[in-house]
PDB file of N, CA and C in Angstrom:
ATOM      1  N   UNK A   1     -26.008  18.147 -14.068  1.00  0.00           N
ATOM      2  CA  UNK A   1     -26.943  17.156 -13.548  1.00  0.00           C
ATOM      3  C   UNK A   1     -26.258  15.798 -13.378  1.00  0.00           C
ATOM      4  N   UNK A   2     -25.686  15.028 -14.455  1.00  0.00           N
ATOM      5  CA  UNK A   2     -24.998  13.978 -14.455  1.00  0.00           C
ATOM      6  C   UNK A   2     -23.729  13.969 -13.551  1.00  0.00           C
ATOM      7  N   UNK A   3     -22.950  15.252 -12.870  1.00  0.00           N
ATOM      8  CA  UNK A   3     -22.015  15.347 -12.413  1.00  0.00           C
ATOM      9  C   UNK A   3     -22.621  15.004 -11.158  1.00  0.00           C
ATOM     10  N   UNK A   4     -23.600  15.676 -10.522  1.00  0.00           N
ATOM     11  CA  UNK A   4     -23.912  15.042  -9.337  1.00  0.00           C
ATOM     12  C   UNK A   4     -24.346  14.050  -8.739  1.00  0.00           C
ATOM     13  N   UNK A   5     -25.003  13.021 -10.250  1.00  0.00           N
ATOM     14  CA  UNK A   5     -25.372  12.071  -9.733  1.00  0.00           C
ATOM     15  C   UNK A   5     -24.042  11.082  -9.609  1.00  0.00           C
ATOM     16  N   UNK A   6     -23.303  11.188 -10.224  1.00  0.00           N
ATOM     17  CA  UNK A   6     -21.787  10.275 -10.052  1.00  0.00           C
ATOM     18  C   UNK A   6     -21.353  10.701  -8.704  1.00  0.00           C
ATOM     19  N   UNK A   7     -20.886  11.772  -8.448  1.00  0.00           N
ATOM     20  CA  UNK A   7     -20.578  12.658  -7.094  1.00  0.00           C
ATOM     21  C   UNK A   7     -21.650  11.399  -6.166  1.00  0.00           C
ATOM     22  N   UNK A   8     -22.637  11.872  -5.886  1.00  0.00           N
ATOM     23  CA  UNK A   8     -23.470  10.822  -4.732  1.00  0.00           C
ATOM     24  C   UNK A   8     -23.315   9.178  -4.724  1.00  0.00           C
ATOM     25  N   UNK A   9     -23.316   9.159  -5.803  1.00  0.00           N
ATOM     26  CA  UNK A   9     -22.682   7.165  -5.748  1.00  0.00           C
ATOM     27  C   UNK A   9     -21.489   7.460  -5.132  1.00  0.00           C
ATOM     28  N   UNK A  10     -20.646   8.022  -5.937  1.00  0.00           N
ATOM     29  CA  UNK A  10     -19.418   8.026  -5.333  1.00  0.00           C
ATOM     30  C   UNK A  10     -19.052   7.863  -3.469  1.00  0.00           C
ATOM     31  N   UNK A  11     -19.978   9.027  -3.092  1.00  0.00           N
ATOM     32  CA  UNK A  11     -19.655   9.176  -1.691  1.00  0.00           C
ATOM     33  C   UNK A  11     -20.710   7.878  -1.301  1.00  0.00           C
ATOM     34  N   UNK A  12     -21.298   7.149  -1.731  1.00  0.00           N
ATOM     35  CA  UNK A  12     -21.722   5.761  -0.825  1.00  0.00           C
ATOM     36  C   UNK A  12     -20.694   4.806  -1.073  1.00  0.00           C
ATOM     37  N   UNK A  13     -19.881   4.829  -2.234  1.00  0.00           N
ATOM     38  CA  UNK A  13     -18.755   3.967  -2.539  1.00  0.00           C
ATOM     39  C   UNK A  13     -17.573   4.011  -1.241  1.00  0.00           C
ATOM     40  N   UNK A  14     -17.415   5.310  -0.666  1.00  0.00           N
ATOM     41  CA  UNK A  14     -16.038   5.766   0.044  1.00  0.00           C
ATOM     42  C   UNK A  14     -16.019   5.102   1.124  1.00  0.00           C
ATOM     43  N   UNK A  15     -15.310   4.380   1.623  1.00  0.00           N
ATOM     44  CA  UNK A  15     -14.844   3.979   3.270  1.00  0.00           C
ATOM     45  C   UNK A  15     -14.222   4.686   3.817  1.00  0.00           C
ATOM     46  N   UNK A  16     -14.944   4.777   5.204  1.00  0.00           N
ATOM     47  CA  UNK A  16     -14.261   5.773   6.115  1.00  0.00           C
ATOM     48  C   UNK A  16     -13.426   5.359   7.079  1.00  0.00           C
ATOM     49  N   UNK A  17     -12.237   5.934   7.022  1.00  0.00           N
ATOM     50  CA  UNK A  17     -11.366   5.874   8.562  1.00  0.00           C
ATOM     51  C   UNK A  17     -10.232   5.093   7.895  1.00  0.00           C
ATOM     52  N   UNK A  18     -10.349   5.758   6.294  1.00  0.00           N
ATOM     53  CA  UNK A  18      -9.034   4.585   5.697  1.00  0.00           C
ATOM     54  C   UNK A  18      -8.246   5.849   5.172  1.00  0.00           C
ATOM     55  N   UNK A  19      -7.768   6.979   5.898  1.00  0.00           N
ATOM     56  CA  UNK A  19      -7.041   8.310   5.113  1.00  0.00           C
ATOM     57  C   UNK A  19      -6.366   8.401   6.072  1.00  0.00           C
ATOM     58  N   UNK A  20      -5.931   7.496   6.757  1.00  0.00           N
ATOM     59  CA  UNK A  20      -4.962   8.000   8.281  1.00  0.00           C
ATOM     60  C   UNK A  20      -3.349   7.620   7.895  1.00  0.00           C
ATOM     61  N   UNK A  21      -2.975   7.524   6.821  1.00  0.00           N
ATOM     62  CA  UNK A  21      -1.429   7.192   6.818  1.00  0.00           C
ATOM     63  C   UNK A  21      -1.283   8.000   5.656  1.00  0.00           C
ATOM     64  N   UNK A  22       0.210   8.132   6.076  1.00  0.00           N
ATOM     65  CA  UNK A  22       0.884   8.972   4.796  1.00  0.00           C
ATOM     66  C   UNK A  22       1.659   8.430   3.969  1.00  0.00           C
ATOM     67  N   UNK A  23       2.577   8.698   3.117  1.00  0.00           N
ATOM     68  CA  UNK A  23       3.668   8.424   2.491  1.00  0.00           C
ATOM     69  C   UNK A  23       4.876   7.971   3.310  1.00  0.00           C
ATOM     70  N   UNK A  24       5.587   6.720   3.626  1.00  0.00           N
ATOM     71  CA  UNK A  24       6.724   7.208   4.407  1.00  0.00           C
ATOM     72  C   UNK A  24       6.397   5.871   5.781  1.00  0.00           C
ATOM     73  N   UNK A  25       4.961   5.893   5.778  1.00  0.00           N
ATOM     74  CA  UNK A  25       4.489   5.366   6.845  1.00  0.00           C
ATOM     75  C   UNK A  25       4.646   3.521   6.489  1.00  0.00           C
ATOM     76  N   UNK A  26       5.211   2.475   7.765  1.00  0.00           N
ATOM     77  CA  UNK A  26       5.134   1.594   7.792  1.00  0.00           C
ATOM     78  C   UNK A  26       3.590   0.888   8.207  1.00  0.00           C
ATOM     79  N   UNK A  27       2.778   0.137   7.014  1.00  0.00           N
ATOM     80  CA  UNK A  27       1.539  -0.115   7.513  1.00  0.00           C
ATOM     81  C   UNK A  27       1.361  -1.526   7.455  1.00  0.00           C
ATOM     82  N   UNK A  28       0.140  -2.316   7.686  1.00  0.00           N
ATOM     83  CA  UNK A  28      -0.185  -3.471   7.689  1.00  0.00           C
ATOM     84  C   UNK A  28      -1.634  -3.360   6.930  1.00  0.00           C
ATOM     85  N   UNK A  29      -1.689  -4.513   5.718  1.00  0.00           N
ATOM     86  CA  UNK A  29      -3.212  -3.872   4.981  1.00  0.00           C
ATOM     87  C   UNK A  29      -3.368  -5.795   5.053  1.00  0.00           C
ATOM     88  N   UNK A  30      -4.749  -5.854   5.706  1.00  0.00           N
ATOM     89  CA  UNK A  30      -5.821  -6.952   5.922  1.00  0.00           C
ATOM     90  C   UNK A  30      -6.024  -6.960   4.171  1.00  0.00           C
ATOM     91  N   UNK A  31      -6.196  -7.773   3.243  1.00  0.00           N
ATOM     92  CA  UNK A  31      -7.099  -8.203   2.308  1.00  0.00           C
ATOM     93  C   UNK A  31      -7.924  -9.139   2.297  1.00  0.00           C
ATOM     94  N   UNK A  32      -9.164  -9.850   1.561  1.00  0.00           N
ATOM     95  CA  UNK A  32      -9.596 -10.535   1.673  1.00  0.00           C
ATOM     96  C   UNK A  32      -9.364 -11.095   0.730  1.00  0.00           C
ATOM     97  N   UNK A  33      -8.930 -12.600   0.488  1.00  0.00           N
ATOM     98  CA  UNK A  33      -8.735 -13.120  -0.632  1.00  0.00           C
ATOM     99  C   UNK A  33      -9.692 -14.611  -0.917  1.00  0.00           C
ATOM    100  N   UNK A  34     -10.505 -14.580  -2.215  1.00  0.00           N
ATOM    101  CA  UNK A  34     -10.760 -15.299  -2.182  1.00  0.00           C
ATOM    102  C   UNK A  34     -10.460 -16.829  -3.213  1.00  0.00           C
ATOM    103  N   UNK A  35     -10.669 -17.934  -2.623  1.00  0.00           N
ATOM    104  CA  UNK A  35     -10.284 -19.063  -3.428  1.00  0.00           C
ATOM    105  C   UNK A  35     -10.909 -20.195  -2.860  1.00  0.00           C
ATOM    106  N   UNK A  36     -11.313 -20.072  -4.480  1.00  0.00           N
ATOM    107  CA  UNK A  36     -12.361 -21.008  -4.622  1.00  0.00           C
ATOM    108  C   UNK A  36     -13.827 -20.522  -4.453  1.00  0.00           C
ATOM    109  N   UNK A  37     -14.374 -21.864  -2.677  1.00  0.00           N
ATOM    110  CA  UNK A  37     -15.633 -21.433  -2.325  1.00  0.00           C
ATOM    111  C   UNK A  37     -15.214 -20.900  -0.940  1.00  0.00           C
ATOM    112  N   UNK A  38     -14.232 -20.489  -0.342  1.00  0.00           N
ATOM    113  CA  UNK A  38     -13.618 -20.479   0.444  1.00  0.00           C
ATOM    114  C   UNK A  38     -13.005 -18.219   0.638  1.00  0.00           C
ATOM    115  N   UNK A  39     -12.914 -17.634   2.080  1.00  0.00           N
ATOM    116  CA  UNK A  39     -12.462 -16.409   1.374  1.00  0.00           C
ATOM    117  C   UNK A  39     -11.566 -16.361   2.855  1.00  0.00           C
ATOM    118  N   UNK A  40     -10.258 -15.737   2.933  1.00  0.00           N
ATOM    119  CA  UNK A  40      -9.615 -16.010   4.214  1.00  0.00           C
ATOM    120  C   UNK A  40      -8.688 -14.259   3.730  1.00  0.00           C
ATOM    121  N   UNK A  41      -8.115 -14.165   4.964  1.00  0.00           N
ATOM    122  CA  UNK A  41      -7.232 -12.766   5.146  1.00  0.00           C
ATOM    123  C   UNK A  41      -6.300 -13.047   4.555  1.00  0.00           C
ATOM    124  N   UNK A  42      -5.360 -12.046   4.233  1.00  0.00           N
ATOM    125  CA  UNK A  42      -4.408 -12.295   3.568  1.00  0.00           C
ATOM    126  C   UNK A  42      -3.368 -10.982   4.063  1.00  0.00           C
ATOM    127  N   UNK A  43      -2.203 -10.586   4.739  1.00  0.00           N
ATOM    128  CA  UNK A  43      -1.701  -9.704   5.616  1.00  0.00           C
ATOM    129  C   UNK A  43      -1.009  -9.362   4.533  1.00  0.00           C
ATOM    130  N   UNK A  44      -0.506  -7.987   4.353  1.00  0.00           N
ATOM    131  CA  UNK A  44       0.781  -7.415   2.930  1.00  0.00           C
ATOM    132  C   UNK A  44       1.288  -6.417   4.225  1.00  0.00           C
ATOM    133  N   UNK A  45       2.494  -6.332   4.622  1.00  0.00           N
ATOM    134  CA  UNK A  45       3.211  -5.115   5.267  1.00  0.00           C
ATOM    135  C   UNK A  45       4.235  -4.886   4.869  1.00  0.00           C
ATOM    136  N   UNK A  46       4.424  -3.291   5.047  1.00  0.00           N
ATOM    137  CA  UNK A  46       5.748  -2.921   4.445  1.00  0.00           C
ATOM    138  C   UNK A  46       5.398  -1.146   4.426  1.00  0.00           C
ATOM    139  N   UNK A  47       6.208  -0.389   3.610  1.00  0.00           N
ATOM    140  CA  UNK A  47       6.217   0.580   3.530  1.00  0.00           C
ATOM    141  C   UNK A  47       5.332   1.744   2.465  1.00  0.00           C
ATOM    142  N   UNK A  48       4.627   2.674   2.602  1.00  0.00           N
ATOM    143  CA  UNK A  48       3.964   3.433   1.759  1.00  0.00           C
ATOM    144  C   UNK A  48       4.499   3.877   0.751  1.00  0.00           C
ATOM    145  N   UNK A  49       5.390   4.179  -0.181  1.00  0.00           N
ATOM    146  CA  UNK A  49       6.102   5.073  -1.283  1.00  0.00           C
ATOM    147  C   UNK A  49       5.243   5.793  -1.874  1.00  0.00           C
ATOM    148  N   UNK A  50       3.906   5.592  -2.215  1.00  0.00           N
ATOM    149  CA  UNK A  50       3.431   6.433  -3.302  1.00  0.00           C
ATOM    150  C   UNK A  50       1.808   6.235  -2.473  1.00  0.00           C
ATOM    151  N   UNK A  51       1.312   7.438  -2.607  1.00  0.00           N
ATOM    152  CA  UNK A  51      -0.725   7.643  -3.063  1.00  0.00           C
ATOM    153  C   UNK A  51      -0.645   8.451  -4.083  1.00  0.00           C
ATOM    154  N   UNK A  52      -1.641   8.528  -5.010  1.00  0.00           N
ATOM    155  CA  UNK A  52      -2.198   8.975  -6.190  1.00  0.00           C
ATOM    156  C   UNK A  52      -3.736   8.740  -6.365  1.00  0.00           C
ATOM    157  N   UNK A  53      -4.009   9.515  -7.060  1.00  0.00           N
ATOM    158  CA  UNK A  53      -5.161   9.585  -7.274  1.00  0.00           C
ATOM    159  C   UNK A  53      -6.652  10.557  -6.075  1.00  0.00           C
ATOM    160  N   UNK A  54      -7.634  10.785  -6.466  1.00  0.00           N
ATOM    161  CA  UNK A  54      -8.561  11.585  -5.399  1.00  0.00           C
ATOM    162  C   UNK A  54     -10.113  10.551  -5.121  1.00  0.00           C
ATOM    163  N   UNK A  55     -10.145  11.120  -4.082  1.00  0.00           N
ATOM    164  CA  UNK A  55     -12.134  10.400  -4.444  1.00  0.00           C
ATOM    165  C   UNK A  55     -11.684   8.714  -4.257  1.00  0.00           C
ATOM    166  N   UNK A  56     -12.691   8.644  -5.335  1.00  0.00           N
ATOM    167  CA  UNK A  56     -12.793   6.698  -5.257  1.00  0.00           C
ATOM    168  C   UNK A  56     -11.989   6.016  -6.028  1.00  0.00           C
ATOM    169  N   UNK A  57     -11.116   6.835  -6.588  1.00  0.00           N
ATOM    170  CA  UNK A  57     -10.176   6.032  -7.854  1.00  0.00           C
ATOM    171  C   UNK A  57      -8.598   6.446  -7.050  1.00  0.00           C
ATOM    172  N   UNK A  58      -8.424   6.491  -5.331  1.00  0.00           N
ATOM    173  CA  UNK A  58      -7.245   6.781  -4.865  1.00  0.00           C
ATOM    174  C   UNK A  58      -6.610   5.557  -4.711  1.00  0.00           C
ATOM    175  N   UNK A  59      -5.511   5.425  -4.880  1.00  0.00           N
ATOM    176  CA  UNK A  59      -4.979   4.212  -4.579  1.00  0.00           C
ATOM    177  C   UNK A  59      -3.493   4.528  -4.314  1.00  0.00           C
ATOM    178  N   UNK A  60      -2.878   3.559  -3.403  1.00  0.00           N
ATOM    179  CA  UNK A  60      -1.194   3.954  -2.465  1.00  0.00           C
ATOM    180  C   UNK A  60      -0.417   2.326  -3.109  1.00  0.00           C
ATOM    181  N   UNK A  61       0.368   2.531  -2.696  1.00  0.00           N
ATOM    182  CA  UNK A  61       1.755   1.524  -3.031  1.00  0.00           C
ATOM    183  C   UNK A  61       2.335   0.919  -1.974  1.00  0.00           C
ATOM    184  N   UNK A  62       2.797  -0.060  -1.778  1.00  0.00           N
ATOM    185  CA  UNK A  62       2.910  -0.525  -0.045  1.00  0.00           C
ATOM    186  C   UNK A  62       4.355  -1.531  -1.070  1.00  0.00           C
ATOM    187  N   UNK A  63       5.325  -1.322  -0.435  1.00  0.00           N
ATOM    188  CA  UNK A  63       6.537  -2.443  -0.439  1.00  0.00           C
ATOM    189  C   UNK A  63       7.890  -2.760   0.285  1.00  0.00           C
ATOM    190  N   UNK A  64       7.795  -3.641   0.052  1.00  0.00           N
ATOM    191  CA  UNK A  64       8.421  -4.691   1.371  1.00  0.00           C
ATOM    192  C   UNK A  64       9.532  -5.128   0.740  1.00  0.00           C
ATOM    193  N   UNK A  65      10.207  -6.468   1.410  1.00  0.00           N
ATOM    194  CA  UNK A  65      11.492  -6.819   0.986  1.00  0.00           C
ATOM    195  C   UNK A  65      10.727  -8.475   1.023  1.00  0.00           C
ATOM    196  N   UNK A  66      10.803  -9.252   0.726  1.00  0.00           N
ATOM    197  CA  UNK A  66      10.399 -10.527   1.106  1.00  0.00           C
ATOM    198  C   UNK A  66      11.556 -11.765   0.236  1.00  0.00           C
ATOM    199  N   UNK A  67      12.237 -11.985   0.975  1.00  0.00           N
ATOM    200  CA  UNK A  67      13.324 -13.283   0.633  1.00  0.00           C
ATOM    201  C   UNK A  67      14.366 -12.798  -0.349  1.00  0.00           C
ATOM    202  N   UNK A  68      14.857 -11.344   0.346  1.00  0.00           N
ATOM    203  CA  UNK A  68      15.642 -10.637  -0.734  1.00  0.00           C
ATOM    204  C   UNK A  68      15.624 -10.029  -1.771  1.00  0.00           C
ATOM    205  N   UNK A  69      14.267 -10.257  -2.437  1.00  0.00           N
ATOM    206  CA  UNK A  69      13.798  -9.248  -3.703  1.00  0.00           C
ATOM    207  C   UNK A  69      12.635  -7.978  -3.082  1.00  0.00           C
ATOM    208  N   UNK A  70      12.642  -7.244  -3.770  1.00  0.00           N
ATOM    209  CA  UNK A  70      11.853  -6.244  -3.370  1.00  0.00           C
ATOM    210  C   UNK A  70      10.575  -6.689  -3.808  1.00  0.00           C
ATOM    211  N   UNK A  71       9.091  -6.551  -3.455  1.00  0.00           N
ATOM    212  CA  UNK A  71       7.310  -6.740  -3.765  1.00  0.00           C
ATOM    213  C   UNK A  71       7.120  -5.306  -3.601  1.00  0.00           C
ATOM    214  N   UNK A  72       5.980  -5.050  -4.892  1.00  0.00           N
ATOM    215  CA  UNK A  72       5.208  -3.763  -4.300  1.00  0.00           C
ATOM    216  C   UNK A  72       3.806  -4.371  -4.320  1.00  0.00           C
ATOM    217  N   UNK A  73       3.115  -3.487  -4.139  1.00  0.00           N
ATOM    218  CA  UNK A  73       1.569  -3.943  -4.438  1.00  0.00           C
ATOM    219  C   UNK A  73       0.844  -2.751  -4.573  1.00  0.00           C
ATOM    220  N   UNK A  74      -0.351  -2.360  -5.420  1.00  0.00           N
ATOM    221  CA  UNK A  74      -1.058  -1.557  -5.641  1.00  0.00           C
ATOM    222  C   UNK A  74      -2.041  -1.500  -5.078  1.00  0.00           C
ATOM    223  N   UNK A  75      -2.777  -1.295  -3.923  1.00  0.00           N
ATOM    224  CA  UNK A  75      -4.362  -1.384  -3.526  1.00  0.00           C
ATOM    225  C   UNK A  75      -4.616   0.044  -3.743  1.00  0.00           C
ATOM    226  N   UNK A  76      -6.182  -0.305  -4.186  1.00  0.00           N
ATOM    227  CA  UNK A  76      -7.600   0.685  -4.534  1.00  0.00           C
ATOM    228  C   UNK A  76      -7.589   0.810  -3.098  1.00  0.00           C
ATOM    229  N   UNK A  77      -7.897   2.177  -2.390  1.00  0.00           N
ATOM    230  CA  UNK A  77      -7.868   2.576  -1.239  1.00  0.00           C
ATOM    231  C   UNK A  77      -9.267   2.183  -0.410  1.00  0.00           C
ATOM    232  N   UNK A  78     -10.569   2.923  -1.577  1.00  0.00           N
ATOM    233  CA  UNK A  78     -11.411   2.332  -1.126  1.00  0.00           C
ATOM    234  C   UNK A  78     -12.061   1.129  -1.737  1.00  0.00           C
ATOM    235  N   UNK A  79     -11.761  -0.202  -1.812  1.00  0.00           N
ATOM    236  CA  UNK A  79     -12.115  -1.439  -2.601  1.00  0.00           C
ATOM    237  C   UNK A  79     -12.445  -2.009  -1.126  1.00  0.00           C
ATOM    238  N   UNK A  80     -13.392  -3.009  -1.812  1.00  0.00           N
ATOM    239  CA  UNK A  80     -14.405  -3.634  -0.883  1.00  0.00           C
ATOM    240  C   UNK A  80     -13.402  -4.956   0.158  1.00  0.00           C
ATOM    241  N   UNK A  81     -12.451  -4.940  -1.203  1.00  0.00           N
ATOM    242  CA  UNK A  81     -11.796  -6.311  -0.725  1.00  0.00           C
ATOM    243  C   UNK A  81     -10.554  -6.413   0.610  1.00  0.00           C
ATOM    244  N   UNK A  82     -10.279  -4.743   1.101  1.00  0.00           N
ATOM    245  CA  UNK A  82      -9.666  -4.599   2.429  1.00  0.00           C
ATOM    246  C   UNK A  82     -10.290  -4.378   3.301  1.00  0.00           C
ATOM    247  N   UNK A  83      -9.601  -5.031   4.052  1.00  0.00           N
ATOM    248  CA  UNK A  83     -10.799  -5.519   5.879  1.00  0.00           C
ATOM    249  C   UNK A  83     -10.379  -3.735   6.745  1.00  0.00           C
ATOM    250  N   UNK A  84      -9.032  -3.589   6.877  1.00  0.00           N
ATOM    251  CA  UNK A  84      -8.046  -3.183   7.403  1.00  0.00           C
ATOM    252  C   UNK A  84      -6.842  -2.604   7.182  1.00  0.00           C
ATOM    253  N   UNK A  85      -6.642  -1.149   7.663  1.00  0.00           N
ATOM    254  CA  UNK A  85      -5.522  -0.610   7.040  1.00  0.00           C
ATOM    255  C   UNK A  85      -4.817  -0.672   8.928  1.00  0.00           C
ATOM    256  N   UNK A  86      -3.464  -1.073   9.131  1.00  0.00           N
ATOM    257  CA  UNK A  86      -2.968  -0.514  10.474  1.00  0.00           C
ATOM    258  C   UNK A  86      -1.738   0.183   9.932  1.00  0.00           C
ATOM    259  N   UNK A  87      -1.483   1.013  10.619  1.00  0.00           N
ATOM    260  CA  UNK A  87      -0.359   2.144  10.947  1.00  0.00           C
ATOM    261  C   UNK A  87       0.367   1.371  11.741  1.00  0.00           C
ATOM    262  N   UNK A  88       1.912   0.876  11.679  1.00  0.00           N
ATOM    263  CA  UNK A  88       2.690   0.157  12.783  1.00  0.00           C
ATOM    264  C   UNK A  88       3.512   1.484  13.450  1.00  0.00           C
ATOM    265  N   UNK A  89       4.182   2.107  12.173  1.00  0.00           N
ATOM    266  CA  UNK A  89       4.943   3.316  12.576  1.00  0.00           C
ATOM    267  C   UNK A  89       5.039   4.401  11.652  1.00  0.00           C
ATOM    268  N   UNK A  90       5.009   5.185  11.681  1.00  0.00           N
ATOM    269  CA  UNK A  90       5.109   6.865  11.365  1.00  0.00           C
ATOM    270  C   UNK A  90       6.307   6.641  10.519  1.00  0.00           C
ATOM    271  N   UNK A  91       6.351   7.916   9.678  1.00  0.00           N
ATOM    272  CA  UNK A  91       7.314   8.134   8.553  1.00  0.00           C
ATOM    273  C   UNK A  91       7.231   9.720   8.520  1.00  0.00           C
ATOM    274  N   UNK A  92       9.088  10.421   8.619  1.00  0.00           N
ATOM    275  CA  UNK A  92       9.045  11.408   7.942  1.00  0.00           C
ATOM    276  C   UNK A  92       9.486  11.649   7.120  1.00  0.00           C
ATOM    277  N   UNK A  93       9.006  11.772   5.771  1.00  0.00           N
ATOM    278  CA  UNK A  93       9.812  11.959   4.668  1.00  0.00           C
ATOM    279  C   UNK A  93      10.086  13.128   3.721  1.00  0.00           C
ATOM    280  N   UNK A  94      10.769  13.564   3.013  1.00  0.00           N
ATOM    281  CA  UNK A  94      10.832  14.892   2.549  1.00  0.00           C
ATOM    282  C   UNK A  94      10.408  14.551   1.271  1.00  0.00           C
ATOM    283  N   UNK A  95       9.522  13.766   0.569  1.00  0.00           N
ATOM    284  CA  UNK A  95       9.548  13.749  -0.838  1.00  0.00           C
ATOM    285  C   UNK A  95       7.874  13.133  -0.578  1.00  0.00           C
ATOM    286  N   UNK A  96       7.302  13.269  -1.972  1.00  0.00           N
ATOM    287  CA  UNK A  96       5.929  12.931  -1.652  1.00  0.00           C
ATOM    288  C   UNK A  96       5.696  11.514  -2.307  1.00  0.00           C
ATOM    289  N   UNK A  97       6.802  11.003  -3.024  1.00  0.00           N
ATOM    290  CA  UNK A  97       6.733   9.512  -3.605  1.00  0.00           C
ATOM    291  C   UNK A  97       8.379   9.115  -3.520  1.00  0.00           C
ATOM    292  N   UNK A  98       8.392   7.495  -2.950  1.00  0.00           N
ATOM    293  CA  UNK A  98       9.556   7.743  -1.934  1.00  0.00           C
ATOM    294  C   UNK A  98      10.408   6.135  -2.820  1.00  0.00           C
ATOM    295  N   UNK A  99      10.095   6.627  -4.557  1.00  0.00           N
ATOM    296  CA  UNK A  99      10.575   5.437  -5.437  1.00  0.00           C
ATOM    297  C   UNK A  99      12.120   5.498  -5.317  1.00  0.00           C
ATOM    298  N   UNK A 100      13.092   6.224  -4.566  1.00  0.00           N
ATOM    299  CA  UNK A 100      14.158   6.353  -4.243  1.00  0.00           C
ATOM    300  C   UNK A 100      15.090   4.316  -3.844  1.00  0.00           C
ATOM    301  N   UNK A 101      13.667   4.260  -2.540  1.00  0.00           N
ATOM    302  CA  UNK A 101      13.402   3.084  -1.883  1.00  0.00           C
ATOM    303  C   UNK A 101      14.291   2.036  -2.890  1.00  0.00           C
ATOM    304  N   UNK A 102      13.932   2.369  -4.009  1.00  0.00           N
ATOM    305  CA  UNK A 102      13.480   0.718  -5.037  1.00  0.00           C
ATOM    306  C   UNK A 102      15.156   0.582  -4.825  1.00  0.00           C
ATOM    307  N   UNK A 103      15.745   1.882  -5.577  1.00  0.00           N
ATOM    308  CA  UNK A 103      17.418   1.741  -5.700  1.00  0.00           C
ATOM    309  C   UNK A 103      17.925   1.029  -4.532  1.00  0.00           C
ATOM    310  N   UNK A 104      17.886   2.337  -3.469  1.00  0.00           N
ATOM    311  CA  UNK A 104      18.366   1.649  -2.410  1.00  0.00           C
ATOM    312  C   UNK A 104      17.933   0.818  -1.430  1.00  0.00           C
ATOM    313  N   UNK A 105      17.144  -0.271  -1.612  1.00  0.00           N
ATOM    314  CA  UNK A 105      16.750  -1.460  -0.929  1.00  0.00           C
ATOM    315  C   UNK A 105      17.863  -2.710  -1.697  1.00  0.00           C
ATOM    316  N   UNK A 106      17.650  -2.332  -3.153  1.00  0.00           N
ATOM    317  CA  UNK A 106      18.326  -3.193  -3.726  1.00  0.00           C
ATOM    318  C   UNK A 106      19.953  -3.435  -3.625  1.00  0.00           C
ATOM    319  N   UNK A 107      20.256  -2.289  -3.253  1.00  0.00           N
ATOM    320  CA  UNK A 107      21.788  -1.888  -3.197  1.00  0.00           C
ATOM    321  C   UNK A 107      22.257  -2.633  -1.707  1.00  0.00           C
ATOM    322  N   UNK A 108      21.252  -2.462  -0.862  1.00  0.00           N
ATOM    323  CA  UNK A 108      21.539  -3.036   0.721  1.00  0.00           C
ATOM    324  C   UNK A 108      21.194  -4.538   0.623  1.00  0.00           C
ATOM    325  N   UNK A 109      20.447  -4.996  -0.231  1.00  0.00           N
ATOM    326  CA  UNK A 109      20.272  -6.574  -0.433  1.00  0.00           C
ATOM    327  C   UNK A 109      21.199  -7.073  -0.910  1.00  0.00           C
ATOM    328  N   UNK A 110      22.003  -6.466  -2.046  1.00  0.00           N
ATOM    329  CA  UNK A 110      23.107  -6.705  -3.210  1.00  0.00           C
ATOM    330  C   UNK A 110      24.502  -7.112  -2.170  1.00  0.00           C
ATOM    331  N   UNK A 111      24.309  -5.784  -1.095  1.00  0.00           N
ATOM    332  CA  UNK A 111      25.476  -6.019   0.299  1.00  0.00           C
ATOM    333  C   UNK A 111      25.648  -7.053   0.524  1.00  0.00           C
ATOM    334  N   UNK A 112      24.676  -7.472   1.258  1.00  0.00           N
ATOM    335  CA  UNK A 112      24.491  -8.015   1.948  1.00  0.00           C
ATOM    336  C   UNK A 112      25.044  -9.766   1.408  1.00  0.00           C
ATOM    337  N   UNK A 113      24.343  -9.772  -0.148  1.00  0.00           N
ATOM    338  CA  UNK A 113      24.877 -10.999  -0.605  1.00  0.00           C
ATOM    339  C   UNK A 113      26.125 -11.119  -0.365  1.00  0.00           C
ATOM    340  N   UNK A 114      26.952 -10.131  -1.241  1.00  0.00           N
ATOM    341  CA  UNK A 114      28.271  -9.666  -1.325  1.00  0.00           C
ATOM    342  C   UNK A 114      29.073 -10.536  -0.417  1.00  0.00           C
ATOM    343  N   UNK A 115      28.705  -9.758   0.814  1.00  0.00           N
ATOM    344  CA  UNK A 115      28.946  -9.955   2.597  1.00  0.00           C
ATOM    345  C   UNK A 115      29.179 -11.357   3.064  1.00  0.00           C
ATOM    346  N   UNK A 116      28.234 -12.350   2.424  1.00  0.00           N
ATOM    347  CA  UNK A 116      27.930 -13.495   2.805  1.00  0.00           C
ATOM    348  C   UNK A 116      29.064 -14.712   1.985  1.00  0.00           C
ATOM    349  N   UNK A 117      29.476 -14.018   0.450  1.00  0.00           N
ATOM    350  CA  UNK A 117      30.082 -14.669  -0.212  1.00  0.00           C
ATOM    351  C   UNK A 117      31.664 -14.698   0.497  1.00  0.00           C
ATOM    352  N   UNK A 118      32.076 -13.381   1.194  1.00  0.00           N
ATOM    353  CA  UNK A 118      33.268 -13.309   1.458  1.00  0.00           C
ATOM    354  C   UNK A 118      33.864 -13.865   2.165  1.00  0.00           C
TER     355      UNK A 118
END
């Protein structure tokens, strides 16, 4: 009895048309952020590495490179507080969590310093 009534909240909780990217995939996620009395967008892009989780407690991993260090970020898939998920480009990847990334982003940033000192 109690299982179904969680089950039905649940599915009024779910947003639809937010299951279209995979692992691998370069996306763009709208947030809404607010501050203060004030609430404005807030853009995070970069790459998928990880989803986990099922239902209303799914949530993916999105990270980027920003001023030479690596950012990840965690968003709740379906949370009230994203406007917008976009797909920029497709990913094929052979692994289903793609924490490989972390090493080698860092290793090509590390270059790169290297590169600059010489």
């Amino acid at each position: 009895m109690s299982a179904k009534v969680i089950e039905t909240i649940e599915k009024e909780q779910l947003k639809e048309g937010r299951s279209g990217f995979r692992v691998g995939d370069k996306v763009r996620v709208f947030t809404r952020v607010k501050e203060g009395d004030k609430e404005r967008t807030q853009l995070f892009a970069g790459t998928v590495i990880a989803r986990k989780g099922r239902g209303l407690n799914e949530q993916f991993t999105v990270r980027r490179i920003s001023y030479g260090e690596g950012v990840e970020r965690i968003f709740p898939l379906h949370s009230p507080r994203i406007e917008k998920i976009e797909v920029d480009s497709r990913g094929a990847p052979r692994r289903a969590k793609l924490f490989y990334l972390r090493k080698r982003a860092d290793m090509s940033v590390r270059e790169a310093e290297t590169a600059k000192r010489s």
